[in-house]
N, C-alpha and C. Protein backbone atom coordinates (compact mmCIF):
# COMPACT_ATOMS: atom_id res chain seq x y z
N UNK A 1 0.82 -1.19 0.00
CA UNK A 1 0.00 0.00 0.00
C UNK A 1 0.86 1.25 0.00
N UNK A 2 1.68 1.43 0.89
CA UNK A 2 2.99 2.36 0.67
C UNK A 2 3.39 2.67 -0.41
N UNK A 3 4.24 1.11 -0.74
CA UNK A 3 4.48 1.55 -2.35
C UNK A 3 3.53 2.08 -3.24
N UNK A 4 2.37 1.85 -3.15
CA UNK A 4 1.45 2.80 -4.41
C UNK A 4 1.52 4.20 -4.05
N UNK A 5 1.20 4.13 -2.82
CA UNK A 5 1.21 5.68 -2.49
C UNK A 5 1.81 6.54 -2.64
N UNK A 6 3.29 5.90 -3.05
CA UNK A 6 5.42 6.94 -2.64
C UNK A 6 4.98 6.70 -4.62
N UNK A 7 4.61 6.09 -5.04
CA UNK A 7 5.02 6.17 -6.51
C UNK A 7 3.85 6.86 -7.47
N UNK A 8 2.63 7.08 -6.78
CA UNK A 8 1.60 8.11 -7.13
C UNK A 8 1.68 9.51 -6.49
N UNK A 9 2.56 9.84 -5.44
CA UNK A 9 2.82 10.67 -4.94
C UNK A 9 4.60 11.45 -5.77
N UNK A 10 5.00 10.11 -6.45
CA UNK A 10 6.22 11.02 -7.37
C UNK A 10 5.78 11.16 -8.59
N UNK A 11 4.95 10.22 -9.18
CA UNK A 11 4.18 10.94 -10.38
C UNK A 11 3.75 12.44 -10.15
N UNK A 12 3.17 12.63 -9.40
CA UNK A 12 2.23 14.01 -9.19
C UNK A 12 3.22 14.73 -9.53
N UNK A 13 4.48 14.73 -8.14
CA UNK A 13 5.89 15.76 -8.52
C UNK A 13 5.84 16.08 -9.44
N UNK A 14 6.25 15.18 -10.31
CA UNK A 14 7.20 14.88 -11.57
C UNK A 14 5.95 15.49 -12.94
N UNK A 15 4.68 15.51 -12.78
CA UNK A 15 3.80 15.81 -13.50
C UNK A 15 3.88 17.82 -13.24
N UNK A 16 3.67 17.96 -11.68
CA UNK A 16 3.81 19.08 -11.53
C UNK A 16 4.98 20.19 -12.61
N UNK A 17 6.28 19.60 -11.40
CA UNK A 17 7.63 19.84 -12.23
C UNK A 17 6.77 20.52 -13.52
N UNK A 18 6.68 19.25 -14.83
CA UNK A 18 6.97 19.32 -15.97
C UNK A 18 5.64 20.34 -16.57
N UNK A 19 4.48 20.35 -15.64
CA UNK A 19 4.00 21.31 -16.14
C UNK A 19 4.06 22.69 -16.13
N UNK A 20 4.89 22.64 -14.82
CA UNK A 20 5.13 24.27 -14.44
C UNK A 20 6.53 24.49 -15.41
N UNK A 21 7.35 23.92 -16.11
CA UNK A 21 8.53 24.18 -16.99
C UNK A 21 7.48 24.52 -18.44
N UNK A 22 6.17 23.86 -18.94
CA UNK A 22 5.79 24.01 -19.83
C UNK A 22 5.27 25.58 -20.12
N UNK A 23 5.06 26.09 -18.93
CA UNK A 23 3.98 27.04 -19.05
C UNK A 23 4.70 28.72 -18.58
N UNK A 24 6.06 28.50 -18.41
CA UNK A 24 6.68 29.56 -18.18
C UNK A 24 7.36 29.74 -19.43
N UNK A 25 7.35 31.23 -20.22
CA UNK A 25 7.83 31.52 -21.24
C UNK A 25 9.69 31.45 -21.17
N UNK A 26 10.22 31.13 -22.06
CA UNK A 26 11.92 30.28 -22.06
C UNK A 26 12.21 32.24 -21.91
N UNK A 27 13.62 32.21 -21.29
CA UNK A 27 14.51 33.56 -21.32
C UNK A 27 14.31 33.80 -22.73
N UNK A 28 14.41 35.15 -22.38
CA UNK A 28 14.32 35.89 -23.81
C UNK A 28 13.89 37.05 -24.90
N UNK A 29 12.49 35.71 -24.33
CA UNK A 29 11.23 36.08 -24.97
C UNK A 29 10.49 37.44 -24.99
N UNK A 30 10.33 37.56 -25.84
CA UNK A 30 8.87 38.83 -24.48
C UNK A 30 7.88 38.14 -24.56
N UNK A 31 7.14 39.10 -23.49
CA UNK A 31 5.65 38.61 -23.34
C UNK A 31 4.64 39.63 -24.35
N UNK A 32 3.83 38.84 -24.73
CA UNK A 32 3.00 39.48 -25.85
C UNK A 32 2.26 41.05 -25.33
N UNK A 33 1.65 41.66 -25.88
CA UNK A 33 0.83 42.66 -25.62
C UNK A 33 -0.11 42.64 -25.24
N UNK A 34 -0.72 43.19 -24.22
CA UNK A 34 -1.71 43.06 -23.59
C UNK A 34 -2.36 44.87 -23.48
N UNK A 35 -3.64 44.35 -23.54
CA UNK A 35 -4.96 45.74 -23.41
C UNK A 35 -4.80 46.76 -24.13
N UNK A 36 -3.74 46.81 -25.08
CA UNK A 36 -4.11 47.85 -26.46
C UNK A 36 -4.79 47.49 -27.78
N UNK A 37 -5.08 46.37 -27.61
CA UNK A 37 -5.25 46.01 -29.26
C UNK A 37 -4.65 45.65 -30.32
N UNK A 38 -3.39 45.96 -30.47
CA UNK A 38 -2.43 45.91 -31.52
C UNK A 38 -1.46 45.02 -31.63
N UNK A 39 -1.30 44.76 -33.37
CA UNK A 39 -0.57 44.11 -33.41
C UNK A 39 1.16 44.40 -32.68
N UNK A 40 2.03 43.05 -32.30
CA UNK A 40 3.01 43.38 -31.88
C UNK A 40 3.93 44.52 -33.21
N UNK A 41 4.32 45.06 -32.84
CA UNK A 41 5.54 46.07 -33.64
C UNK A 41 6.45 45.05 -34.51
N UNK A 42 6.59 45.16 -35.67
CA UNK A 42 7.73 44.49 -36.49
C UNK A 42 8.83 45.54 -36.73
N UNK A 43 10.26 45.27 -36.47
CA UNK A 43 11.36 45.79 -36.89
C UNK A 43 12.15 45.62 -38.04
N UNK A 44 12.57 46.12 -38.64
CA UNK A 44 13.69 45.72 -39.64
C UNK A 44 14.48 46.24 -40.00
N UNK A 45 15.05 46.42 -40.53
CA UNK A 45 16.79 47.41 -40.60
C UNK A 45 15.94 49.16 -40.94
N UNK A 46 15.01 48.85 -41.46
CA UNK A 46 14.98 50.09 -41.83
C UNK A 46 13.97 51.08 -41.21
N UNK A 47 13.38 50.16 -39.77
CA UNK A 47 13.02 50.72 -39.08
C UNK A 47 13.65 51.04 -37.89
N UNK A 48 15.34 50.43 -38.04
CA UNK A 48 16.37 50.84 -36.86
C UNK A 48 16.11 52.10 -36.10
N UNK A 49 16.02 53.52 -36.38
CA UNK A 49 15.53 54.60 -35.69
C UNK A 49 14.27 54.52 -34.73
N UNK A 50 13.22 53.19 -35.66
CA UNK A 50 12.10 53.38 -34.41
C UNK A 50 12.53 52.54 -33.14
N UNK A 51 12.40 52.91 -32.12
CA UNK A 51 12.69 51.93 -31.02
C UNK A 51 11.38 52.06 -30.20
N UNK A 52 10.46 50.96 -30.05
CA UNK A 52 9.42 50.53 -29.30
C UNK A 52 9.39 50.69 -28.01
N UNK A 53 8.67 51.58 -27.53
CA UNK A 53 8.43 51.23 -25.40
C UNK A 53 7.41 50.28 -25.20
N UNK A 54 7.97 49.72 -24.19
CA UNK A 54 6.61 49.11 -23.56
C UNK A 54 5.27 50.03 -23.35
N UNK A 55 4.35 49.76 -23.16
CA UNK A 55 3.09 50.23 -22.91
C UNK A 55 2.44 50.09 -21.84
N UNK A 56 1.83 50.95 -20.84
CA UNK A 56 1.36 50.52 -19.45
C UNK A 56 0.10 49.93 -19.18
N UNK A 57 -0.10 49.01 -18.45
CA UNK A 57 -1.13 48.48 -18.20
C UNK A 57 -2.02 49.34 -17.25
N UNK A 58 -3.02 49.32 -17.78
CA UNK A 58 -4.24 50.54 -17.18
C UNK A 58 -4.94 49.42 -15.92
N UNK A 59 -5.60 50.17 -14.73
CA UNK A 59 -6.62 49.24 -13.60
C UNK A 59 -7.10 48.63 -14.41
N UNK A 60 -7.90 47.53 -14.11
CA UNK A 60 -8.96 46.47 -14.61
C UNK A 60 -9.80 47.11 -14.44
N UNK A 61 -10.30 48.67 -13.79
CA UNK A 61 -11.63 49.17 -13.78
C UNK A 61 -11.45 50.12 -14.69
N UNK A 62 -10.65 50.48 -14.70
CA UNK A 62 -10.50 51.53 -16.13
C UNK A 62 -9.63 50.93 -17.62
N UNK A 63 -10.01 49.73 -17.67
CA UNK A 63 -9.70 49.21 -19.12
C UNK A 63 -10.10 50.05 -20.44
N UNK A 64 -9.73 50.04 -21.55
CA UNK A 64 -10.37 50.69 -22.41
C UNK A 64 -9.39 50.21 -23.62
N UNK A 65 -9.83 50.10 -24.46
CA UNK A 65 -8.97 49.50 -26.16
C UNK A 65 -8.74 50.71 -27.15
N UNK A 66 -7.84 50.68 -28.03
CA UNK A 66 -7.45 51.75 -29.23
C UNK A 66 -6.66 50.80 -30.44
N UNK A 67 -7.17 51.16 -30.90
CA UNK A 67 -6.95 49.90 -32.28
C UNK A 67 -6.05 50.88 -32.57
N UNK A 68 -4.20 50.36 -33.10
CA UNK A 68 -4.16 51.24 -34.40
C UNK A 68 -4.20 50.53 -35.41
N UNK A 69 -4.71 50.88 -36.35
CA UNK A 69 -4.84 50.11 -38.09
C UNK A 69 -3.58 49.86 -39.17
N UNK A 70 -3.60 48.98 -39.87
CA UNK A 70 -2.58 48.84 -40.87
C UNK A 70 -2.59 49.63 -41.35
N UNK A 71 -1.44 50.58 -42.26
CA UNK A 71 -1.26 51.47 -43.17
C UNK A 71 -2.09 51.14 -44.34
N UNK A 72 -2.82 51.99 -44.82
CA UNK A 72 -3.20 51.92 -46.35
C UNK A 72 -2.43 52.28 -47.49
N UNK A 73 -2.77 52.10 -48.76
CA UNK A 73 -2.22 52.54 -49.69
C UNK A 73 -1.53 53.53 -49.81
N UNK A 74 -2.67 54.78 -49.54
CA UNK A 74 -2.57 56.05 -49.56
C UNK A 74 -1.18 56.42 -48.14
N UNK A 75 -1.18 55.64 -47.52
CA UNK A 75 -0.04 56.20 -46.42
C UNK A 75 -1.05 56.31 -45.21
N UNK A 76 -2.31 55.84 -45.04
CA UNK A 76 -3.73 55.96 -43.89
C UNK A 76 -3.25 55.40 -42.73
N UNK A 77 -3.11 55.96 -41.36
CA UNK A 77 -2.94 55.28 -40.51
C UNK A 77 -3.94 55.49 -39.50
N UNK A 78 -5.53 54.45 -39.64
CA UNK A 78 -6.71 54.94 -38.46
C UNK A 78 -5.95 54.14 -36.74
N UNK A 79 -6.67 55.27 -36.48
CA UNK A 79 -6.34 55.09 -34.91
C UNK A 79 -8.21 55.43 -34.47
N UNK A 80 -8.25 54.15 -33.64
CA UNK A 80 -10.21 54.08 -33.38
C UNK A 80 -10.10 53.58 -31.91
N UNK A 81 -10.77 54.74 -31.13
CA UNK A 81 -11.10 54.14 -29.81
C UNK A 81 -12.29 53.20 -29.80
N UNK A 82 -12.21 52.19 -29.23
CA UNK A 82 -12.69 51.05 -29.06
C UNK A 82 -13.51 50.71 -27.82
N UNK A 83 -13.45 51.79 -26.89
CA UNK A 83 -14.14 51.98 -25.64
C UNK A 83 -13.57 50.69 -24.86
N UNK A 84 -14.21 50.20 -23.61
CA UNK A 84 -14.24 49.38 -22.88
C UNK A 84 -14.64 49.89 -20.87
N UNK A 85 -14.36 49.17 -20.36
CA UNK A 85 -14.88 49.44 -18.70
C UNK A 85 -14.96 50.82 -18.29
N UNK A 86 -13.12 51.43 -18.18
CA UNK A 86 -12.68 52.32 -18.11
C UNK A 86 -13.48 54.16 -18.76
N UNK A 87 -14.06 53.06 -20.15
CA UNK A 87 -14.51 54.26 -21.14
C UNK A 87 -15.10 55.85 -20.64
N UNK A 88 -16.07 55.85 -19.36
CA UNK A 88 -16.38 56.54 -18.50
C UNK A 88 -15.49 58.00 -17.93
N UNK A 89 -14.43 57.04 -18.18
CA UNK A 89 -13.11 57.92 -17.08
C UNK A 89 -12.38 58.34 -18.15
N UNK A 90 -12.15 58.48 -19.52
CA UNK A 90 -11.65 58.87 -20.16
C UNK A 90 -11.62 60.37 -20.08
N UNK A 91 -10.39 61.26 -20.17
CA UNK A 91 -10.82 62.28 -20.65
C UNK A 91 -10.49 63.12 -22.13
N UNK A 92 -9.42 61.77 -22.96
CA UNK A 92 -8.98 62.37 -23.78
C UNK A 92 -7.97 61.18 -24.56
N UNK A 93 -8.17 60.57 -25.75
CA UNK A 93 -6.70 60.13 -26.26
C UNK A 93 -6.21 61.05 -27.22
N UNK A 94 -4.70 60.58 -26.50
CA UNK A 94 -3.36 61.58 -27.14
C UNK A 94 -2.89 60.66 -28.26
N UNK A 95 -2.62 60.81 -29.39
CA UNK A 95 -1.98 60.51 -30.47
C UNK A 95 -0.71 61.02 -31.05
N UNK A 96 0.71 60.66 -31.38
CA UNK A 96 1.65 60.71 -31.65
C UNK A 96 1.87 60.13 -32.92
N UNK A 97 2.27 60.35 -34.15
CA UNK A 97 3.17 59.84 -35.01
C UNK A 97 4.68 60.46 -35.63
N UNK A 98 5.44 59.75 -35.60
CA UNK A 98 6.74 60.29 -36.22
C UNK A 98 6.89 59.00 -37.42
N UNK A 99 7.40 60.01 -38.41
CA UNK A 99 6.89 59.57 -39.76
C UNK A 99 8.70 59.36 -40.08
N UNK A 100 8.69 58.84 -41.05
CA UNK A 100 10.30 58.43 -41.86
C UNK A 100 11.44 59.55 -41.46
N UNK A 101 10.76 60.57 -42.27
CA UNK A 101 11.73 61.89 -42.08
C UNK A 101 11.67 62.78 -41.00
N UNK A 102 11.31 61.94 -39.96
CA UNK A 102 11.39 62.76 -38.43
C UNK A 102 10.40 63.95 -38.04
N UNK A 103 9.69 64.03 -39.30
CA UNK A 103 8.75 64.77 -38.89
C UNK A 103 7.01 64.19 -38.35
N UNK A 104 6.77 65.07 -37.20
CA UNK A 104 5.57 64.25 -36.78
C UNK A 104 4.35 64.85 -36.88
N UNK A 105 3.29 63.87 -36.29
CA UNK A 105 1.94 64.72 -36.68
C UNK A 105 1.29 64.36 -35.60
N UNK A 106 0.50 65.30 -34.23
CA UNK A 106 0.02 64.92 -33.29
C UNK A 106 -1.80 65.29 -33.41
N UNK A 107 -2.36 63.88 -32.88
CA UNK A 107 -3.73 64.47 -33.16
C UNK A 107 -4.17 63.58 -31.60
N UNK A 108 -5.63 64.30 -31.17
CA UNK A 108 -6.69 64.10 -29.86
C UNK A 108 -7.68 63.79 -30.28
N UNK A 109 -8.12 63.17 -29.37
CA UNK A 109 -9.85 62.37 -29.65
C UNK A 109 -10.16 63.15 -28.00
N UNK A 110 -11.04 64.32 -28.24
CA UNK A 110 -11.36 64.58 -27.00
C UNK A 110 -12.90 64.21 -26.75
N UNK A 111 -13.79 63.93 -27.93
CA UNK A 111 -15.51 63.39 -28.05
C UNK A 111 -15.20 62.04 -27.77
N UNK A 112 -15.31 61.47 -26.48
CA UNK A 112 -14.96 60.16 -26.25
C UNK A 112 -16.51 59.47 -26.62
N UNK A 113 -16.16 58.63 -27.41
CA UNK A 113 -17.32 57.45 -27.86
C UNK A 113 -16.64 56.59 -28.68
N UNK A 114 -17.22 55.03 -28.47
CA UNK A 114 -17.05 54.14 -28.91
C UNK A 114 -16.60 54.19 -30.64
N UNK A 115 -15.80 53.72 -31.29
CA UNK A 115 -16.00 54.08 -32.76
C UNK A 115 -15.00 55.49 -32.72
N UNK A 116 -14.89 56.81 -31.84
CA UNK A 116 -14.39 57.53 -32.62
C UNK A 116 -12.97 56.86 -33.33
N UNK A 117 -12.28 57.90 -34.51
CA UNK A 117 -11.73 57.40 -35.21
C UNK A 117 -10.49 58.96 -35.38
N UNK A 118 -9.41 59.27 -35.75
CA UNK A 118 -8.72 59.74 -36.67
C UNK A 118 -7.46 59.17 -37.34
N UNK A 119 -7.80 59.85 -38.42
CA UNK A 119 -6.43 58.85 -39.40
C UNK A 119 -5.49 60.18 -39.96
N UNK A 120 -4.03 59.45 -39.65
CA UNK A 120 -3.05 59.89 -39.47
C UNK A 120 -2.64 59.81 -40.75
N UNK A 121 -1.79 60.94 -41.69
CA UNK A 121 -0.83 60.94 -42.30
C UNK A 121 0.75 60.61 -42.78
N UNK A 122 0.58 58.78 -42.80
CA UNK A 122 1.87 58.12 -42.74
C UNK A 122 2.16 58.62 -44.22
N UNK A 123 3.94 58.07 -44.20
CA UNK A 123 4.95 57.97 -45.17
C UNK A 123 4.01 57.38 -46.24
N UNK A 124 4.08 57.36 -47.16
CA UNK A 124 3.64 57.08 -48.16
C UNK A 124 4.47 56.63 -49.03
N UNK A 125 4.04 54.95 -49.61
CA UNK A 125 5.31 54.59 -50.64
C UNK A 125 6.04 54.94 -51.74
N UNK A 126 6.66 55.05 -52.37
CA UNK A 126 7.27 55.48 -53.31
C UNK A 126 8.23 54.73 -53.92
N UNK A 127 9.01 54.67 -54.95
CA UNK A 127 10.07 54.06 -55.54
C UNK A 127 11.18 53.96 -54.44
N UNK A 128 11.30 55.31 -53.95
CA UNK A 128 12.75 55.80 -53.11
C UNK A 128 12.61 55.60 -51.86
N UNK A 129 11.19 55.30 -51.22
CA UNK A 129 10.48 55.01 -50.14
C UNK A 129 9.74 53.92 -50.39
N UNK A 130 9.58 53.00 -50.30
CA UNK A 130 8.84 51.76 -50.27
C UNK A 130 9.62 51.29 -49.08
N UNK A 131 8.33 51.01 -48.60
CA UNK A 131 8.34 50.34 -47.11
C UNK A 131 8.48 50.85 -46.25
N UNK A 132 8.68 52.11 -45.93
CA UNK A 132 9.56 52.68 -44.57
C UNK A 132 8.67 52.79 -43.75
N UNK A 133 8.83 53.13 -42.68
CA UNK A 133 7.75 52.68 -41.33
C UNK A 133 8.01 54.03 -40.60
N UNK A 134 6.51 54.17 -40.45
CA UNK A 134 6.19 55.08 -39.21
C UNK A 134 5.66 54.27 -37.79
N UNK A 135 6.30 55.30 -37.10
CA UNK A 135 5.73 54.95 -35.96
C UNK A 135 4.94 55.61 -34.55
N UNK A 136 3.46 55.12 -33.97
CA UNK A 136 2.55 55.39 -33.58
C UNK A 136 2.58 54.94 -32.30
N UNK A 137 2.29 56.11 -31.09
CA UNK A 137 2.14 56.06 -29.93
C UNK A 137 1.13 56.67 -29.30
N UNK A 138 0.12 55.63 -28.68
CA UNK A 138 -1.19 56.24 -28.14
C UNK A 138 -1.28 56.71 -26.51
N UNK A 139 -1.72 57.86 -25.84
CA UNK A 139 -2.01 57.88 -24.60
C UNK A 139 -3.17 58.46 -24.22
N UNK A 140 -3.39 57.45 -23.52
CA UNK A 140 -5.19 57.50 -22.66
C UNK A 140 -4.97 58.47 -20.96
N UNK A 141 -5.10 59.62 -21.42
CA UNK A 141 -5.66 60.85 -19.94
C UNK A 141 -6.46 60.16 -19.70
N UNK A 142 -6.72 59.96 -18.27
CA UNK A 142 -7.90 59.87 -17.25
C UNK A 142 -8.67 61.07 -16.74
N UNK A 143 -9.82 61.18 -16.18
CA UNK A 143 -10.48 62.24 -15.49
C UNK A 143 -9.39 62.32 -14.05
N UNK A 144 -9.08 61.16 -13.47
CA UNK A 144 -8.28 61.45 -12.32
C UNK A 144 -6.70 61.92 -12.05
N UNK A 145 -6.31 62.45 -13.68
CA UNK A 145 -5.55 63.20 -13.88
C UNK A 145 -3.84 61.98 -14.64
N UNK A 146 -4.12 60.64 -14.38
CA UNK A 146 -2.99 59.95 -14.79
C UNK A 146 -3.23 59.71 -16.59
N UNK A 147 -2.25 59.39 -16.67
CA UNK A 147 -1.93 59.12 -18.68
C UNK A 147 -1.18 57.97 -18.13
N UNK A 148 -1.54 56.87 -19.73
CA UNK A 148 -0.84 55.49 -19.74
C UNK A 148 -0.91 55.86 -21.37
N UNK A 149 0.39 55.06 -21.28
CA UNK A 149 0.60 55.03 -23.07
C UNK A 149 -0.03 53.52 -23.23
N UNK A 150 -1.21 53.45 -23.91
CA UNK A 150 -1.67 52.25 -24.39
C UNK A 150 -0.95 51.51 -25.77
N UNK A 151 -0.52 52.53 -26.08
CA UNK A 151 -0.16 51.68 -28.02
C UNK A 151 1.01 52.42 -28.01
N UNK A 152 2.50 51.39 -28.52
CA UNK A 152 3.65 52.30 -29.31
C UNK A 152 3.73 50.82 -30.86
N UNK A 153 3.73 51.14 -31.71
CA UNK A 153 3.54 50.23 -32.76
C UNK A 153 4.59 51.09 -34.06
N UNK A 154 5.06 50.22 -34.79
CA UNK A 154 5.63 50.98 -35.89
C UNK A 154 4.49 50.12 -37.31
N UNK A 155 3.97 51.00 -38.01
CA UNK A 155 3.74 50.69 -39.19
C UNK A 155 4.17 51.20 -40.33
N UNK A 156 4.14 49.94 -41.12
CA UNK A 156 5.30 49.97 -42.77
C UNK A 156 3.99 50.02 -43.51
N UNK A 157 4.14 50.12 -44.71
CA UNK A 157 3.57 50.73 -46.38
C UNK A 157 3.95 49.61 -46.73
N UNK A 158 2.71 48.91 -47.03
CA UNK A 158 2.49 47.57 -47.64
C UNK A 158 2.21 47.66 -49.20
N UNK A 159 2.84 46.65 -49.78
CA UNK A 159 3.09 46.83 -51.23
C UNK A 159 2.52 45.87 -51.67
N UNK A 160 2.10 45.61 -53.42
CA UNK A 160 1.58 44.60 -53.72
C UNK A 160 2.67 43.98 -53.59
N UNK A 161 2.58 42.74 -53.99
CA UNK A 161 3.65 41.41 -54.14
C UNK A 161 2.90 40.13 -54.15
């Protein structure tokens, strides 16, 4: 009876162990994005100048989402509040873009509602410019006076192919 017990009792261990090694992300890594919406940021040589911050995680009572959108043709970059818990306490998103040639374009969503939307004036492709990436940083003011940067993302000018 012992023996079943000492050898169902090292299974468990040994089950434990191997599940808790499964479920912790390996050195390295990052951890994915959480409560902005967006896709993770892609880098590539020629977005070397953009360098990505982390983004702060807002209370669980003041959650709230901001999509930013893929670049369009035209160089379109929508940025759409998405509301959520928090939505209430909003008093304002701040919008940032710095575009290829270092020049930027700042725009506010101060009519907080679900759906609002503005779209930004990215790089736009070209022969001499194809591909180059702008990059977009969102911050959500509160009524109780704090800002969290919800979104830093770089988006590139997608080409046919």
């Amino acid at each position: 009876m012992n023996y079943k017990l000492a050898v169902s009792v090292i299974l468990l261990i040994c089950a434990a162990i191997a599940f808790a090694g499964c479920t912790t992300p390996p050195a390295g890594t990052a951890a994915p994005a959480t409560g902005s919406g967006s896709a993770a940021a892609s880098t590539s040589s020629a977005a070397a100048p953009f360098v990505t911050q982390p983004t702060d995680a807002l209370p669980s009572y003041n959650v709230v989402t901001v999509d930013v959108g893929e670049k369009d043709y035209l160089g379109k970059i929508p940025v759409i509040f998405q509301g959520g818990q928090g939505m209430n306490s909003v008093k304002r998103v701040d919008i940032r873009m710095t575009r290829t040639d270092g020049s930027t374009q700042a725009e506010s969503i101060v009519n907080i509602f679900k759906g609002a939307e503005v779209n930004l004036d990215g790089t736009r492709g070209t022969p001499s410019l194809n591909g180059q990436p702008d990059r977009v940083e969102v911050w959500v003011a509160m009524n109780n006076g704090q800002t969290y940067k919800v979104a830093d993302v770089i988006r590139e000018y997608r080409t046919r192919g």
